[in-house]
PDB file of N, CA and C in Angstrom:
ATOM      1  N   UNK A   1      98.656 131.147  58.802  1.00  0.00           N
ATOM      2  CA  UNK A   1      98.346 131.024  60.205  1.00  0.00           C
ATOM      3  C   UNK A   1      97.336 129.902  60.454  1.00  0.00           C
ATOM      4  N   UNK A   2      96.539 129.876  59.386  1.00  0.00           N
ATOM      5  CA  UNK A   2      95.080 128.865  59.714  1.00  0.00           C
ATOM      6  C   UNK A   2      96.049 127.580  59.635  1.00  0.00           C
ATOM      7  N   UNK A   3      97.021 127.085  58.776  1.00  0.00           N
ATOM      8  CA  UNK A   3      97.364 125.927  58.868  1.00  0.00           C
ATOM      9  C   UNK A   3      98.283 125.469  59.488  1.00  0.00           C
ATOM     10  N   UNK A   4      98.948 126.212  60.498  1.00  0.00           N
ATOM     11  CA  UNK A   4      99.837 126.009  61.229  1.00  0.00           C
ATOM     12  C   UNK A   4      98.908 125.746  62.897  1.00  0.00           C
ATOM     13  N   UNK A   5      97.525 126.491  62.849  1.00  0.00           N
ATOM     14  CA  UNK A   5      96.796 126.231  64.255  1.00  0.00           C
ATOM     15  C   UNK A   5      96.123 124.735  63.841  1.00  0.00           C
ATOM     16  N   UNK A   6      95.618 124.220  62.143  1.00  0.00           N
ATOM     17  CA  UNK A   6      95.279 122.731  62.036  1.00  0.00           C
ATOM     18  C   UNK A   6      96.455 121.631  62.740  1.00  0.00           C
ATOM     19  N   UNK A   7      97.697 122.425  62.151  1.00  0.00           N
ATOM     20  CA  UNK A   7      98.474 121.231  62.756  1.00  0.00           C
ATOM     21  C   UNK A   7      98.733 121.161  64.114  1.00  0.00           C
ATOM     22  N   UNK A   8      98.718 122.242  64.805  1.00  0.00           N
ATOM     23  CA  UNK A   8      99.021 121.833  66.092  1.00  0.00           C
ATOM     24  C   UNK A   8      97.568 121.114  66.669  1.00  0.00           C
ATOM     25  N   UNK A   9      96.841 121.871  66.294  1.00  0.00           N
ATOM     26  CA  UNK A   9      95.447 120.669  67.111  1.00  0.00           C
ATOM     27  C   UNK A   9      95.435 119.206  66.488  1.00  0.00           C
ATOM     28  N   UNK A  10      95.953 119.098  65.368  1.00  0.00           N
ATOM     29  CA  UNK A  10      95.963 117.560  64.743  1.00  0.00           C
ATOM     30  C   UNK A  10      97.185 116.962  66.072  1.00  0.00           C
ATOM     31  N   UNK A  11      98.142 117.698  66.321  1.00  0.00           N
ATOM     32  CA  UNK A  11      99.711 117.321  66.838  1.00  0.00           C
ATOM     33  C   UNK A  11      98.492 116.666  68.091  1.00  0.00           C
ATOM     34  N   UNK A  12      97.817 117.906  69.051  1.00  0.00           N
ATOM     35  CA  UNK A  12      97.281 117.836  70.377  1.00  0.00           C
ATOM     36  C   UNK A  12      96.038 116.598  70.367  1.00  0.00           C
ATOM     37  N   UNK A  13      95.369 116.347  69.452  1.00  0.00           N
ATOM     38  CA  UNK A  13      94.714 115.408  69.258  1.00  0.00           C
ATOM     39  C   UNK A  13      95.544 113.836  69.027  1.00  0.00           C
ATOM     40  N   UNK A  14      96.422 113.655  68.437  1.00  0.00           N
ATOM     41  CA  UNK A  14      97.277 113.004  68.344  1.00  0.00           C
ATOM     42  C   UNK A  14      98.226 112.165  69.462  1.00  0.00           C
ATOM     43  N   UNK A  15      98.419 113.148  70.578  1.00  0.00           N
ATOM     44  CA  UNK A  15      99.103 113.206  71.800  1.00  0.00           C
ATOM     45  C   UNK A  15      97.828 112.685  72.725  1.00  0.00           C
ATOM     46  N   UNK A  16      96.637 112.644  72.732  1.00  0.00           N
ATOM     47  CA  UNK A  16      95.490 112.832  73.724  1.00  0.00           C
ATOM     48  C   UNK A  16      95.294 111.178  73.258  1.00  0.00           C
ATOM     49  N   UNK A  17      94.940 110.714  71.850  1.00  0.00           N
ATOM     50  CA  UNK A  17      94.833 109.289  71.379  1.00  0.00           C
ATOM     51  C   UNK A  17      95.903 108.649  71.782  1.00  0.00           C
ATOM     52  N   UNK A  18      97.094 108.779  71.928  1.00  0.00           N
ATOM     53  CA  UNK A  18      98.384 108.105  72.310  1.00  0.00           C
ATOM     54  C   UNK A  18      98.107 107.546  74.004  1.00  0.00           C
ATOM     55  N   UNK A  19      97.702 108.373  74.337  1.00  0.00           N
ATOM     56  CA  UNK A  19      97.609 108.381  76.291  1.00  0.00           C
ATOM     57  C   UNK A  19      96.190 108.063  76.678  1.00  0.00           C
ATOM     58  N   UNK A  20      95.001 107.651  75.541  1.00  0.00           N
ATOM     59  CA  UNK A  20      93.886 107.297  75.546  1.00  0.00           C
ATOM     60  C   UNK A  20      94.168 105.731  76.732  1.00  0.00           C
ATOM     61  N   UNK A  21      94.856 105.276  75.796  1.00  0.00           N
ATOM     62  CA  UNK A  21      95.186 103.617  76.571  1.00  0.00           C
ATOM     63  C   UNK A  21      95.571 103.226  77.658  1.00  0.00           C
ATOM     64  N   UNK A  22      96.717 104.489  78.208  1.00  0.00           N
ATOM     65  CA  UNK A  22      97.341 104.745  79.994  1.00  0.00           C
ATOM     66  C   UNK A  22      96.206 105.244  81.280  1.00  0.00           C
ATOM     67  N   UNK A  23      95.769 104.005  81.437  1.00  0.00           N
ATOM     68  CA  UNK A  23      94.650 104.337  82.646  1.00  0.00           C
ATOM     69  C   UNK A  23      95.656 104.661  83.420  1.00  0.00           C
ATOM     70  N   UNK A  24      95.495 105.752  84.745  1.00  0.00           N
ATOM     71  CA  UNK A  24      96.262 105.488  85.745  1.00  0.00           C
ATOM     72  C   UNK A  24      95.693 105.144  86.899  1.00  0.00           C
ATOM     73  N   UNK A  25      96.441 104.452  87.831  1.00  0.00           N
ATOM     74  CA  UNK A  25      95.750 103.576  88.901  1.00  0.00           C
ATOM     75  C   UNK A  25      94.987 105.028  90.163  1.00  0.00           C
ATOM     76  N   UNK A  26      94.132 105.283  90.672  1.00  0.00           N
ATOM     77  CA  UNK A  26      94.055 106.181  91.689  1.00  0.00           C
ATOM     78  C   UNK A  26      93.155 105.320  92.990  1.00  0.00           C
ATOM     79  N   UNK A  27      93.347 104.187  92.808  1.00  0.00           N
ATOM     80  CA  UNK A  27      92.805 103.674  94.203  1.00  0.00           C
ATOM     81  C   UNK A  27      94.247 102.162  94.533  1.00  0.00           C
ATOM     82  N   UNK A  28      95.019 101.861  95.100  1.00  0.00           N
ATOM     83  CA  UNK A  28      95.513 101.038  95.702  1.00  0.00           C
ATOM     84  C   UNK A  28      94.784 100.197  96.746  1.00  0.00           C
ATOM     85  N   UNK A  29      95.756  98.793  96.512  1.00  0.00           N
ATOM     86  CA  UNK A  29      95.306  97.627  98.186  1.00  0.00           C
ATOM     87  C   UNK A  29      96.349  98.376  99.191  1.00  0.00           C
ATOM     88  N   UNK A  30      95.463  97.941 100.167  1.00  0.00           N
ATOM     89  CA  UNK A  30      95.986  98.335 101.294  1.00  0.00           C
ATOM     90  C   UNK A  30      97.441  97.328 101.784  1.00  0.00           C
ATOM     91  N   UNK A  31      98.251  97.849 102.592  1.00  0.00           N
ATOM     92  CA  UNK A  31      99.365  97.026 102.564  1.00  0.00           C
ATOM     93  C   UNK A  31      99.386  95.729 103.270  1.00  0.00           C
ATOM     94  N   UNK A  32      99.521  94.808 101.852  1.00  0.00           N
ATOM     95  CA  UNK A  32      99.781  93.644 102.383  1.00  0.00           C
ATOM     96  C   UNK A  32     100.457  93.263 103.029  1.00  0.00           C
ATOM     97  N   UNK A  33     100.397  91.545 103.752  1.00  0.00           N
ATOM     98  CA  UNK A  33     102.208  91.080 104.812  1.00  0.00           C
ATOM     99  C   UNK A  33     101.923  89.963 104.725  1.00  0.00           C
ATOM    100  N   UNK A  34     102.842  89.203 104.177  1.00  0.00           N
ATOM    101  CA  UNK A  34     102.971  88.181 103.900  1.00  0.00           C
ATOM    102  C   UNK A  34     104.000  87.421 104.543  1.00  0.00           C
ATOM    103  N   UNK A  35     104.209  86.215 105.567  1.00  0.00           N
ATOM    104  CA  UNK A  35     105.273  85.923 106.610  1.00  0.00           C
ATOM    105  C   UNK A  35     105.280  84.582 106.047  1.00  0.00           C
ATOM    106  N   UNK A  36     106.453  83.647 106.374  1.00  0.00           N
ATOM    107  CA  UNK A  36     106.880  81.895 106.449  1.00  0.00           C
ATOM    108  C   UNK A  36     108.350  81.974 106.788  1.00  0.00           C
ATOM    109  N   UNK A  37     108.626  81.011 106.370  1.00  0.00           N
ATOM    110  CA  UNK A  37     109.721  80.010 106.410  1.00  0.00           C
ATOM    111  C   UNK A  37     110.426  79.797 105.471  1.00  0.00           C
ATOM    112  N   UNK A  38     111.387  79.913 105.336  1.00  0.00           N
ATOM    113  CA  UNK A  38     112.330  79.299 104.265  1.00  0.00           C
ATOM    114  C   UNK A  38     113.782  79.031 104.277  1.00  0.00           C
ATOM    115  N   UNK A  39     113.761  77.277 103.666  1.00  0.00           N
ATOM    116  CA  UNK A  39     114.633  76.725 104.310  1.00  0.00           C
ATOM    117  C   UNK A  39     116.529  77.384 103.249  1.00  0.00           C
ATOM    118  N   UNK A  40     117.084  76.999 103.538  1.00  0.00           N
ATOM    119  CA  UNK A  40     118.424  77.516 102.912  1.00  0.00           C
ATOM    120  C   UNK A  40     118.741  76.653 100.958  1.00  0.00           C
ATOM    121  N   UNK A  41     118.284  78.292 100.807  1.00  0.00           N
ATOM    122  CA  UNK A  41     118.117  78.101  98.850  1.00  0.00           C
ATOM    123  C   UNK A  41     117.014  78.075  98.578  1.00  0.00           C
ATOM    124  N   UNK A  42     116.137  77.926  99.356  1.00  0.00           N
ATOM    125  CA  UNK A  42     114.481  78.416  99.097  1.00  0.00           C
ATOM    126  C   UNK A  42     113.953  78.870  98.630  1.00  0.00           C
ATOM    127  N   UNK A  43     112.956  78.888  97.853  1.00  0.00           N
ATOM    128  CA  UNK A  43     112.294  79.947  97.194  1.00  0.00           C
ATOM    129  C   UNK A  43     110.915  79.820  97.056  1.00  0.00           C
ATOM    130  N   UNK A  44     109.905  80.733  97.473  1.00  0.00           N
ATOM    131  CA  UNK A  44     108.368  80.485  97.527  1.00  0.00           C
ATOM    132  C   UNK A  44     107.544  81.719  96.712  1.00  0.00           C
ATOM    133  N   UNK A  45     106.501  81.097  95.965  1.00  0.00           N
ATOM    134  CA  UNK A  45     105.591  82.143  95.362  1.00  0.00           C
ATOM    135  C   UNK A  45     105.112  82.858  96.008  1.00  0.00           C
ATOM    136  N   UNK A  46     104.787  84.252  96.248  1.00  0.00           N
ATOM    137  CA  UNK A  46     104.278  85.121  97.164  1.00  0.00           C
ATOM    138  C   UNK A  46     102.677  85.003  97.617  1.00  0.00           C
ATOM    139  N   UNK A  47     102.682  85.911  96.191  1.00  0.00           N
ATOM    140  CA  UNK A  47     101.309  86.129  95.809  1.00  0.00           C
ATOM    141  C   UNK A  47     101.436  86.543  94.127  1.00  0.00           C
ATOM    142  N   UNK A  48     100.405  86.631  93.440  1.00  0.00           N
ATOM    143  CA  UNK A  48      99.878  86.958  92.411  1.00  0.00           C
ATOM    144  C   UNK A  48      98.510  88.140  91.981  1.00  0.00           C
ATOM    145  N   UNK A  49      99.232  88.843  91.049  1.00  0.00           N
ATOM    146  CA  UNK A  49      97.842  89.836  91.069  1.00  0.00           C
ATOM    147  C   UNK A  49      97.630  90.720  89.628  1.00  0.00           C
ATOM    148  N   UNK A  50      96.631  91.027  88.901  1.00  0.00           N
ATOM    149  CA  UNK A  50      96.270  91.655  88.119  1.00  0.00           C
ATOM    150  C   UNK A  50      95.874  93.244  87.986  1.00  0.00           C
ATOM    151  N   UNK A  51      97.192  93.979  87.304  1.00  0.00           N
ATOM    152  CA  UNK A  51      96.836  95.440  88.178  1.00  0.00           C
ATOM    153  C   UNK A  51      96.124  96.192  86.676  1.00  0.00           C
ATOM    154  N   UNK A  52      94.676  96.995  86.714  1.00  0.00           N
ATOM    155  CA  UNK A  52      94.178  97.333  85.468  1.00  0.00           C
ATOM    156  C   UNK A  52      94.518  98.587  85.276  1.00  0.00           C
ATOM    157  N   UNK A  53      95.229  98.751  85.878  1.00  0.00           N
ATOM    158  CA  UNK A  53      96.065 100.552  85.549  1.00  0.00           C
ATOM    159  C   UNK A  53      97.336 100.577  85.400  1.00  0.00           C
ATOM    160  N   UNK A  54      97.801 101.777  84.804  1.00  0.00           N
ATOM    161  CA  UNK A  54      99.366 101.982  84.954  1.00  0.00           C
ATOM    162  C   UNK A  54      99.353 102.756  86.610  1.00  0.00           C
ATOM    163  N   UNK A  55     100.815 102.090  87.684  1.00  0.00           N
ATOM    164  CA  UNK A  55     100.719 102.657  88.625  1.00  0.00           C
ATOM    165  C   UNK A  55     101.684 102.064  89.330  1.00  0.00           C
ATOM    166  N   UNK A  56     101.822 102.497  90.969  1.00  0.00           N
ATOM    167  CA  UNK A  56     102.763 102.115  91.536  1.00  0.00           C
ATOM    168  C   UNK A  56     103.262 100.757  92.028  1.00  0.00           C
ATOM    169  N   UNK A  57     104.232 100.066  92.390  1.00  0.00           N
ATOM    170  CA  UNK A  57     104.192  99.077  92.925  1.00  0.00           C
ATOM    171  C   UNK A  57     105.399  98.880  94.107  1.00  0.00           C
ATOM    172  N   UNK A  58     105.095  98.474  95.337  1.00  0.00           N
ATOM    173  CA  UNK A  58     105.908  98.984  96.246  1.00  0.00           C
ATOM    174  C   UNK A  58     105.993  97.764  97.388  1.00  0.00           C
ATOM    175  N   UNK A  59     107.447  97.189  97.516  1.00  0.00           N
ATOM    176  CA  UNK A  59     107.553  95.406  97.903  1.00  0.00           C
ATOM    177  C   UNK A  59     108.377  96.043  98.811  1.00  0.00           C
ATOM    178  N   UNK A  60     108.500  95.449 100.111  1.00  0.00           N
ATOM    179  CA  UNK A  60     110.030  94.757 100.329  1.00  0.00           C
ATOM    180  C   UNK A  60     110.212  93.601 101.498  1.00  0.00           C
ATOM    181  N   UNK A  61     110.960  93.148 101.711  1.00  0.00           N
ATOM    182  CA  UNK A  61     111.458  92.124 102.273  1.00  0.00           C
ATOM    183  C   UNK A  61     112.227  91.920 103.537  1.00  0.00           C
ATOM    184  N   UNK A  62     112.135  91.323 104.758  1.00  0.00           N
ATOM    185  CA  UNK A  62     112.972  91.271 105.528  1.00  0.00           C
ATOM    186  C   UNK A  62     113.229  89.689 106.095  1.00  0.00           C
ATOM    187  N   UNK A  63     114.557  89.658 106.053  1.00  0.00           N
ATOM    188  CA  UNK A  63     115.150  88.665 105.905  1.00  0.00           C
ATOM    189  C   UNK A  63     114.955  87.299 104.337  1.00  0.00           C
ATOM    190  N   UNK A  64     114.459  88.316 103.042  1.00  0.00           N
ATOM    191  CA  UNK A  64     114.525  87.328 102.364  1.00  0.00           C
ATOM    192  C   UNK A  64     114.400  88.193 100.904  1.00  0.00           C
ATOM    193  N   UNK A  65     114.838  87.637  99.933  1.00  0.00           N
ATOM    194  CA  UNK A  65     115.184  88.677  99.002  1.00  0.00           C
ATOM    195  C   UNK A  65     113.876  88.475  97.904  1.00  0.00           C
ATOM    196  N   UNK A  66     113.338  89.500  97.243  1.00  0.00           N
ATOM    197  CA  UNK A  66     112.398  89.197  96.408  1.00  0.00           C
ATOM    198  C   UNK A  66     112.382  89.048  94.742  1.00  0.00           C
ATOM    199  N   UNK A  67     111.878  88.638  93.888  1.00  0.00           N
ATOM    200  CA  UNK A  67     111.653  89.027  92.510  1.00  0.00           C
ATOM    201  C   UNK A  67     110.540  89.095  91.995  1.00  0.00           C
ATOM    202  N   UNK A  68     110.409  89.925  91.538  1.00  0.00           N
ATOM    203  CA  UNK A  68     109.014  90.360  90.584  1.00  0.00           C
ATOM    204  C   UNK A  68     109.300  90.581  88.771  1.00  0.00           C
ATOM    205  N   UNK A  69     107.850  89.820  89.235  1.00  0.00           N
ATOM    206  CA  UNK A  69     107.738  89.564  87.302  1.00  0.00           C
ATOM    207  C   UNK A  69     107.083  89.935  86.912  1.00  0.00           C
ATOM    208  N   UNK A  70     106.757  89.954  85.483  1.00  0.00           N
ATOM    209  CA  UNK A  70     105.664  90.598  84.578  1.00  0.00           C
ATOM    210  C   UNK A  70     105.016  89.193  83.671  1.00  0.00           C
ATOM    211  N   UNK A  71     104.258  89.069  83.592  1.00  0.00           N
ATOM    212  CA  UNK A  71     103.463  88.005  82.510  1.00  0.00           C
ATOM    213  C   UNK A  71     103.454  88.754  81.358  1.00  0.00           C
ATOM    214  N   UNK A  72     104.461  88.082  80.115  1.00  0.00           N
ATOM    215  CA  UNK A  72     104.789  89.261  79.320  1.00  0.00           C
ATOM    216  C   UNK A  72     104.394  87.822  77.837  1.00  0.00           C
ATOM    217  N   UNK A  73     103.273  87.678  77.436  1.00  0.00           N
ATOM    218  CA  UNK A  73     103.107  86.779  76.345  1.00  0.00           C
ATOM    219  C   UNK A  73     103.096  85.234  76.533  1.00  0.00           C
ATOM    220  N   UNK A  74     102.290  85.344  77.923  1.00  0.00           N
ATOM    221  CA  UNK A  74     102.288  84.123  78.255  1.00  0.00           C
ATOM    222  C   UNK A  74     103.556  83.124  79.137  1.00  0.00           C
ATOM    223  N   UNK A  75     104.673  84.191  78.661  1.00  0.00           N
ATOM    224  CA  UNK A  75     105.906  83.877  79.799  1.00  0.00           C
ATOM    225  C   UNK A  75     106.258  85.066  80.964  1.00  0.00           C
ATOM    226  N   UNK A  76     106.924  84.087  82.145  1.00  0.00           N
ATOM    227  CA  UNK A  76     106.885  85.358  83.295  1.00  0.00           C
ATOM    228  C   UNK A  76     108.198  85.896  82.850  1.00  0.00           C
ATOM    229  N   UNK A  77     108.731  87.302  82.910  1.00  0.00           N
ATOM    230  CA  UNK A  77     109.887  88.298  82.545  1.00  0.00           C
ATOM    231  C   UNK A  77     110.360  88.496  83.626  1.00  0.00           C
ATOM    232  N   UNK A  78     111.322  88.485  84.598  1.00  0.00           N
ATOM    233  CA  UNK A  78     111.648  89.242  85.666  1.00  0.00           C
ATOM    234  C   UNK A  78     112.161  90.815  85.472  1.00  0.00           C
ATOM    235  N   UNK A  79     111.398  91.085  86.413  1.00  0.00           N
ATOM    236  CA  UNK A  79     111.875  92.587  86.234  1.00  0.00           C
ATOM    237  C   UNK A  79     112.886  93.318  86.689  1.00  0.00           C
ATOM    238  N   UNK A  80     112.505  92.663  88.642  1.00  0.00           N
ATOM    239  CA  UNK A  80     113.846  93.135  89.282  1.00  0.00           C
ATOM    240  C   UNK A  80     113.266  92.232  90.717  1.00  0.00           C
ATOM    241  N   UNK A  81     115.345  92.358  90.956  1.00  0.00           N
ATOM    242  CA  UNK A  81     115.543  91.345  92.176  1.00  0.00           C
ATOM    243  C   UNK A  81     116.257  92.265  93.205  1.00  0.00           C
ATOM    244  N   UNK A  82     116.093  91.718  94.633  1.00  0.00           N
ATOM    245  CA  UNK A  82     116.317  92.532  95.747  1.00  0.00           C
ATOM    246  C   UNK A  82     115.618  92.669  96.962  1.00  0.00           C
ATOM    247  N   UNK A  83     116.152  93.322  97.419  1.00  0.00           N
ATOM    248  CA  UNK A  83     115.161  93.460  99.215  1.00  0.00           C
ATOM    249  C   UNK A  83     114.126  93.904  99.008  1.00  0.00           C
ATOM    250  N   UNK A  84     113.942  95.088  97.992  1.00  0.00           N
ATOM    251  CA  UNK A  84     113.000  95.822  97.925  1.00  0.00           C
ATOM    252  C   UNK A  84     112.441  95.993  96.077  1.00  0.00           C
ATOM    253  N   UNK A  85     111.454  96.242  96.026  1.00  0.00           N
ATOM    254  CA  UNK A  85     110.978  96.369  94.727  1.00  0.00           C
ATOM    255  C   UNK A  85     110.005  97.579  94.294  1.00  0.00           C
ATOM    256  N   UNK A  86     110.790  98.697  94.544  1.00  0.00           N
ATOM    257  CA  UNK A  86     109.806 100.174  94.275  1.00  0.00           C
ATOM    258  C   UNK A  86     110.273 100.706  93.098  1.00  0.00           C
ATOM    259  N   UNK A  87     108.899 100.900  92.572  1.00  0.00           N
ATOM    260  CA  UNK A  87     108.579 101.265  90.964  1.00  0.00           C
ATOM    261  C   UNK A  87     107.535 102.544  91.278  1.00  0.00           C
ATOM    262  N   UNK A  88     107.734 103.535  90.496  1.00  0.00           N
ATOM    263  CA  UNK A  88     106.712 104.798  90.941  1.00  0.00           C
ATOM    264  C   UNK A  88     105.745 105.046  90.108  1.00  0.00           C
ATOM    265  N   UNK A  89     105.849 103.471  88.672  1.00  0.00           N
ATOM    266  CA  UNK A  89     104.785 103.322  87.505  1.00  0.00           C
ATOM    267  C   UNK A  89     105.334 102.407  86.637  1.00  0.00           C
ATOM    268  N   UNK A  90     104.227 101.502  86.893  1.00  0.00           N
ATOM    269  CA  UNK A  90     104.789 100.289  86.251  1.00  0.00           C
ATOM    270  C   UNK A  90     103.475 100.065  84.947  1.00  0.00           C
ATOM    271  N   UNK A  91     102.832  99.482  83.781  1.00  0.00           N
ATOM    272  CA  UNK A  91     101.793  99.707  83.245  1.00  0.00           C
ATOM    273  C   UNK A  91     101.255  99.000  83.673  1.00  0.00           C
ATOM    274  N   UNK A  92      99.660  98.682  83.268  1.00  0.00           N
ATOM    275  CA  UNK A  92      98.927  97.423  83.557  1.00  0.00           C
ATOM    276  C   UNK A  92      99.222  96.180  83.008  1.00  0.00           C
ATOM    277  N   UNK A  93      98.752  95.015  84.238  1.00  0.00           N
ATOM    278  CA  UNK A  93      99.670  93.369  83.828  1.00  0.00           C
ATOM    279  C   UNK A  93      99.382  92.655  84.917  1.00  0.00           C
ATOM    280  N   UNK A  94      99.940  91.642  84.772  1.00  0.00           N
ATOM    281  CA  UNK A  94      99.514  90.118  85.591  1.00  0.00           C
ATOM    282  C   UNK A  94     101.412  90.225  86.381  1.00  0.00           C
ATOM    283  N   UNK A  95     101.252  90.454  87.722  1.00  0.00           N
ATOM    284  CA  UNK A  95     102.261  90.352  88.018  1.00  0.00           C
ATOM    285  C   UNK A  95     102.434  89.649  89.356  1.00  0.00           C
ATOM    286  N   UNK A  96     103.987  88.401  89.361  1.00  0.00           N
ATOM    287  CA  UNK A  96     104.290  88.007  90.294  1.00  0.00           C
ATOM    288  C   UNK A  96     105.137  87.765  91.203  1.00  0.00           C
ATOM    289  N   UNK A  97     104.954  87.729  92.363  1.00  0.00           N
ATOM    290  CA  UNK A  97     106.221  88.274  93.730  1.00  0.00           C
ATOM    291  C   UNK A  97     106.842  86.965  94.248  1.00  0.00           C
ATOM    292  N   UNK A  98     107.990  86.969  94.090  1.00  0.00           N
ATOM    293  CA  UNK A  98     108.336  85.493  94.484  1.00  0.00           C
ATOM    294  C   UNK A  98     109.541  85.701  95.671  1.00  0.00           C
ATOM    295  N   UNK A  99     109.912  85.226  96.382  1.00  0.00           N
ATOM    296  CA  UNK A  99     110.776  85.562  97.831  1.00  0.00           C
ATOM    297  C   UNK A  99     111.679  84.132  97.952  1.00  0.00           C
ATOM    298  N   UNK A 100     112.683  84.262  98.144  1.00  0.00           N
ATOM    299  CA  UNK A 100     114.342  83.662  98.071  1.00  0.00           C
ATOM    300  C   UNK A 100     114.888  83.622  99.460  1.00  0.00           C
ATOM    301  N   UNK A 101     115.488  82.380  99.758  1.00  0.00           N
ATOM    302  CA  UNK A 101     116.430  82.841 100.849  1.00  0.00           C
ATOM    303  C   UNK A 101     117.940  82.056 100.546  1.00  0.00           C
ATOM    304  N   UNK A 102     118.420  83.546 100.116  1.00  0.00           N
ATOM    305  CA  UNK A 102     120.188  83.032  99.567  1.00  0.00           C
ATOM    306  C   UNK A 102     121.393  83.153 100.599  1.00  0.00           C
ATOM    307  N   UNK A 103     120.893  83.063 101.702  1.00  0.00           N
ATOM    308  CA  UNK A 103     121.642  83.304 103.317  1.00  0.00           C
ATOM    309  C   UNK A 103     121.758  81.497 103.230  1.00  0.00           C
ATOM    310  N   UNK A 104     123.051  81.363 104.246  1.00  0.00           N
ATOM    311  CA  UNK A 104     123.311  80.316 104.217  1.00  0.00           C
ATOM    312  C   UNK A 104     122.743  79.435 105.949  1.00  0.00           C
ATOM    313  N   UNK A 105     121.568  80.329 105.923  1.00  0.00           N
ATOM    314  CA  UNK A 105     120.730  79.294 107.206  1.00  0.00           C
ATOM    315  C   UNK A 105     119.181  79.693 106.935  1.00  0.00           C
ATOM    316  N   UNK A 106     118.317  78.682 107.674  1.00  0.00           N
ATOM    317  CA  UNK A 106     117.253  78.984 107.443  1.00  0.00           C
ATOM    318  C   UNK A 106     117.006  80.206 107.665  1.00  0.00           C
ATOM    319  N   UNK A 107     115.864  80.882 107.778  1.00  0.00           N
ATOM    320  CA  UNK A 107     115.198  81.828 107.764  1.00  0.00           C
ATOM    321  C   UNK A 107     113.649  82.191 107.802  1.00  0.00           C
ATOM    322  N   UNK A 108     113.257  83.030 108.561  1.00  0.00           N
ATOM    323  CA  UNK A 108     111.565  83.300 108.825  1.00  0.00           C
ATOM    324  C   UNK A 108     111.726  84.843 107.876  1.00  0.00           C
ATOM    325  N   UNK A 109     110.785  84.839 106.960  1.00  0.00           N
ATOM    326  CA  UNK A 109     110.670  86.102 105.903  1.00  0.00           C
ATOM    327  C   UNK A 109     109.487  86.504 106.207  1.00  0.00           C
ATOM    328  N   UNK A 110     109.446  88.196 106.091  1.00  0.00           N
ATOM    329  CA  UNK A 110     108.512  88.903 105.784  1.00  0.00           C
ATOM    330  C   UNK A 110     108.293  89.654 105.044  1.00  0.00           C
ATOM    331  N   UNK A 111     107.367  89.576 103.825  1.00  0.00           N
ATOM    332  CA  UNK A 111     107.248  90.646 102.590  1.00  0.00           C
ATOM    333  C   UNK A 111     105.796  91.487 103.289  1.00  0.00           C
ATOM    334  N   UNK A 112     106.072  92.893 102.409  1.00  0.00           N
ATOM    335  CA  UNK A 112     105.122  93.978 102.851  1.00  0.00           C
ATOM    336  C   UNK A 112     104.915  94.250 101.014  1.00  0.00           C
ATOM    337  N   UNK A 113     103.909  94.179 100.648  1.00  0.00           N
ATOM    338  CA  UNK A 113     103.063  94.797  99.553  1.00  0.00           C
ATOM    339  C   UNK A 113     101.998  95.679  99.199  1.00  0.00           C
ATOM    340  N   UNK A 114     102.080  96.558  98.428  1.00  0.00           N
ATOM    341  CA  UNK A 114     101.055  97.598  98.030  1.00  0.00           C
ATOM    342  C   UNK A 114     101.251  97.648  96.736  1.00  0.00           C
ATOM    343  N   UNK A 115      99.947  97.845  96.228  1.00  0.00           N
ATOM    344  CA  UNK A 115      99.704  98.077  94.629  1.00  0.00           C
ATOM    345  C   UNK A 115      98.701  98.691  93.619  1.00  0.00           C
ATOM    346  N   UNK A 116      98.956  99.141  92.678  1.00  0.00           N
ATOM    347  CA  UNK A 116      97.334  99.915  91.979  1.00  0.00           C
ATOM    348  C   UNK A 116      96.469  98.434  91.643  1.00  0.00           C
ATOM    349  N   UNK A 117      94.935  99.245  91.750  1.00  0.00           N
ATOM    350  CA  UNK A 117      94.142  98.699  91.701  1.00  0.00           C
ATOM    351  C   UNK A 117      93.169  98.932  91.006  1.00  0.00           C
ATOM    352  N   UNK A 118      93.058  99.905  90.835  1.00  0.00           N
ATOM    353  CA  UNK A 118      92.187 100.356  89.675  1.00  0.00           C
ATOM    354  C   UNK A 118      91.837 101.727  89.753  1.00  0.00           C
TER     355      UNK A 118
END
């Protein structure tokens, strides 16, 4: 019995060091808005931001399509493309929002952003 309760507290100690490293985010920015122009095939950097927690991240777009990346070793990764970009936990990272217009006329875009913060 005694060595079957060592291992499970070794197991539970084990599990507690693993998740030592997963901060999670419990304060967010307030929602950003980000508006322009963009001409047909366009594409403009949003914004950029450094999130020090694991946590949510929550985009979207009207009239212009978005992609978000990860700074993954010094190169940007895309993660995902679309109107919208909701993740319900993403980890901590250097991440960036970039906005497209693949409509075949100009266009006035508006992105809405929120994100962990620490």
């Amino acid at each position: 019995m005694r060595n079957i309760t060592l291992v499970a507290l070794g197991l539970v100690a084990a599990a507690s060091a693993c998740n030592a490293h997963a901060i999670n985010c419990r304060a967010y920015s307030a929602r950003l808005s980000y508006n322009g122009k963009l001409a047909i095939g366009e594409s403009k950097h949003v914004t950029q931001w450094h999130s020090p927690c694991d946590g949510a991240i929550n985009a979207s777009a009207a009239k212009g399509r978005l992609t978000l990346l990860v700074q993954d070793g010094g190169v940007w990764r895309e993660i995902k493309t679309g109107i919208s970009t909701i993740f319900p936990r993403l980890p901590s990272g250097t991440y960036r929002l970039i906005v497209s217009n693949p409509y075949g006329i100009p266009t006035d875009y508006k992105v809405s952003l929120k994100y962990g913060t620490g």
